[in-house]
Protein backbone atom coordinates (compact mmCIF):
# COMPACT_ATOMS: atom_id res chain seq x y z
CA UNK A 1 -104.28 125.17 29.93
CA UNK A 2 -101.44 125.66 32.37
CA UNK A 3 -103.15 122.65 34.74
CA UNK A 4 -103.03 120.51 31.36
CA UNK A 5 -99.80 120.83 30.78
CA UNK A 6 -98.74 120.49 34.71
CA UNK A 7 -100.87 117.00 34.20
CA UNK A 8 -98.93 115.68 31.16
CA UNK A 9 -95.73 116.70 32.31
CA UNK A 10 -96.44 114.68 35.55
CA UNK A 11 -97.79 111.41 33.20
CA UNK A 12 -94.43 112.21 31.30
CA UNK A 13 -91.93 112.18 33.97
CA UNK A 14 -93.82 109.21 35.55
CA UNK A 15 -93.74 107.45 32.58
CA UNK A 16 -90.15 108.09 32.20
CA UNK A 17 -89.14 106.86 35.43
CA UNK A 18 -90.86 103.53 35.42
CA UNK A 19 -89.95 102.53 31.88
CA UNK A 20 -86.55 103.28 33.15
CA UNK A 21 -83.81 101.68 35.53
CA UNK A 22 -83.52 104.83 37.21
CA UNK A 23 -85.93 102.85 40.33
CA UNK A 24 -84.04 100.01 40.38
CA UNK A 25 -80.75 101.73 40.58
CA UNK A 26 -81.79 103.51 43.72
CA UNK A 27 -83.00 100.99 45.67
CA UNK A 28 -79.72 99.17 45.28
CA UNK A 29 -77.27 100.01 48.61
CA UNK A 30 -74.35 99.93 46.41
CA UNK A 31 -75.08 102.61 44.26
CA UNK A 32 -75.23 106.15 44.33
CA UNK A 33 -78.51 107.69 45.18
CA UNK A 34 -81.41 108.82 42.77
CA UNK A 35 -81.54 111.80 41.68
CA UNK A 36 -84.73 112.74 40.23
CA UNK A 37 -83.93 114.50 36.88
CA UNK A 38 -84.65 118.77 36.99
CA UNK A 39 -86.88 120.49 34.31
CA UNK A 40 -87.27 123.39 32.73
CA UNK A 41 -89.95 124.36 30.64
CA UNK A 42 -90.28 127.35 28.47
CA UNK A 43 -92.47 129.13 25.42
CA UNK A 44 -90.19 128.27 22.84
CA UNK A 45 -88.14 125.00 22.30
CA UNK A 46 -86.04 123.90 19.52
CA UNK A 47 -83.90 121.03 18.57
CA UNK A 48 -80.71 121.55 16.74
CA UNK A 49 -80.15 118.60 13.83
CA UNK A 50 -77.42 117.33 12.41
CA UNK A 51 -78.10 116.82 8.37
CA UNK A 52 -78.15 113.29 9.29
CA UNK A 53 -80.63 113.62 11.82
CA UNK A 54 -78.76 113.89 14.81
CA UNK A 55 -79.58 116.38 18.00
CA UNK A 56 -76.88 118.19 18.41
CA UNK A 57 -78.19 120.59 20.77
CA UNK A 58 -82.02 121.59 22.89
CA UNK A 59 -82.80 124.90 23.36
CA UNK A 60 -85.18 126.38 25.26
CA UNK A 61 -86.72 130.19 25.84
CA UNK A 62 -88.61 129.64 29.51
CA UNK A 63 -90.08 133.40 28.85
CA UNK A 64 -90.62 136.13 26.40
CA UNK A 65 -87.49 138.19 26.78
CA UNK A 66 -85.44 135.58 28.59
CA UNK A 67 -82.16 134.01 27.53
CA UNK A 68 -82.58 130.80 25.97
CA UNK A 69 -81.08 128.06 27.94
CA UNK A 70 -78.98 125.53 25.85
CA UNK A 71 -78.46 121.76 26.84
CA UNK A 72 -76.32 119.30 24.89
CA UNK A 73 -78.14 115.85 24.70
CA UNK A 74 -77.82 112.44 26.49
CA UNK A 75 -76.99 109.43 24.72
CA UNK A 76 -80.62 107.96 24.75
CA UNK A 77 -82.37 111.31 24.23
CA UNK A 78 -86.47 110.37 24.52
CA UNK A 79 -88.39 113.06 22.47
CA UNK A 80 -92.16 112.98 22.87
CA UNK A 81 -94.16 115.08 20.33
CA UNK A 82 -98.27 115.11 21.75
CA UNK A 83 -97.77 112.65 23.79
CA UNK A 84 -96.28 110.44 21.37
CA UNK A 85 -92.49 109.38 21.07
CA UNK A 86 -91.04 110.46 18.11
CA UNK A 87 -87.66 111.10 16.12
CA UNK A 88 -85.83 113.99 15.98
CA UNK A 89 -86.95 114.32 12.41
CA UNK A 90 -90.42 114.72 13.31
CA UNK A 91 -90.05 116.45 16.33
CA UNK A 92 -88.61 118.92 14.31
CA UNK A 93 -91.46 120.17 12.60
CA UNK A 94 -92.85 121.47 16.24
CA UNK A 95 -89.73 123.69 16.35
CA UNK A 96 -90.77 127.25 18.39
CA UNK A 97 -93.68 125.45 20.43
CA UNK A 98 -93.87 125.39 24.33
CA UNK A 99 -92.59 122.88 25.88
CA UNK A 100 -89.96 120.98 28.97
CA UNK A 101 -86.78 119.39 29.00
CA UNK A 102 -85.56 117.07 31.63
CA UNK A 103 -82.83 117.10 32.10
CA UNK A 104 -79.75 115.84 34.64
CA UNK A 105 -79.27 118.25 37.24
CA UNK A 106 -75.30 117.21 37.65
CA UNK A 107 -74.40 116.76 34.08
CA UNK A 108 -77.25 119.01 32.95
CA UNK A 109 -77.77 116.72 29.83
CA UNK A 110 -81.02 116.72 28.15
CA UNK A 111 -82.71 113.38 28.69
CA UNK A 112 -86.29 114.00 27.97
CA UNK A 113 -87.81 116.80 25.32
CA UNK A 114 -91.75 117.19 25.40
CA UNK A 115 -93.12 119.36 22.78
CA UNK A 116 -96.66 120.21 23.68
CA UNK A 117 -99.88 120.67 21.17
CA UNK A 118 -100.27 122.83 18.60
């Protein structure tokens, strides 16, 4: 199971990366360099919502008995539920499964929240 889930997360982040800019940007000379976003994955994630629908907050338990680790969200947020992109809405539902955040290691922003299977 653990290989599984070191295999998606890999087909995740890659994915991530070339949909992105993120390549692009570092190639350029002018711009700062790339830095690959950090992850942290844990037993228990969570979303906080907004009534509206919002994230307001991702939180995420890496072990039984650890401290949760709290990130506030970036602006475009990607939240992939089974390997499928969803809203915060849905992903909501798989609130308290295992999962990873990406996340920026400067600004420590959330940019990417996997939820794995059931």
């Amino acid at each position: 199971m653990i290989k599984l889930k070191q295999i998606f997360l890999f087909a995740a982040l890659s994915a991530w990366l070339s949909g992105g800019g993120a390549i692009a940007q570092s190639l350029s000379s002018e711009s700062t360099p790339y830095i690959p976003p950090m992850a942290a994955e844990g037993v228990d994630l969570r979303l906080n919502l907004t009534d509206g629908g919002e994230v307001v907050s991702v939180r995420i338990t890496e072990c039984d008995g650890c401290m949760p680790r709290q990130f506030l969200p970036a602006p475009n947020l990607e939240i992939v539920l089974e390997g499928e992109q969803v809203t915060a809405r849905q992903a909501s539902s798989a609130n308290g499964r295992a999962g990873t955040v990406l996340y920026d290691g400067q600004t420590e922003l959330a940019q990417v929240v996997i939820f794995y299977g059931p």
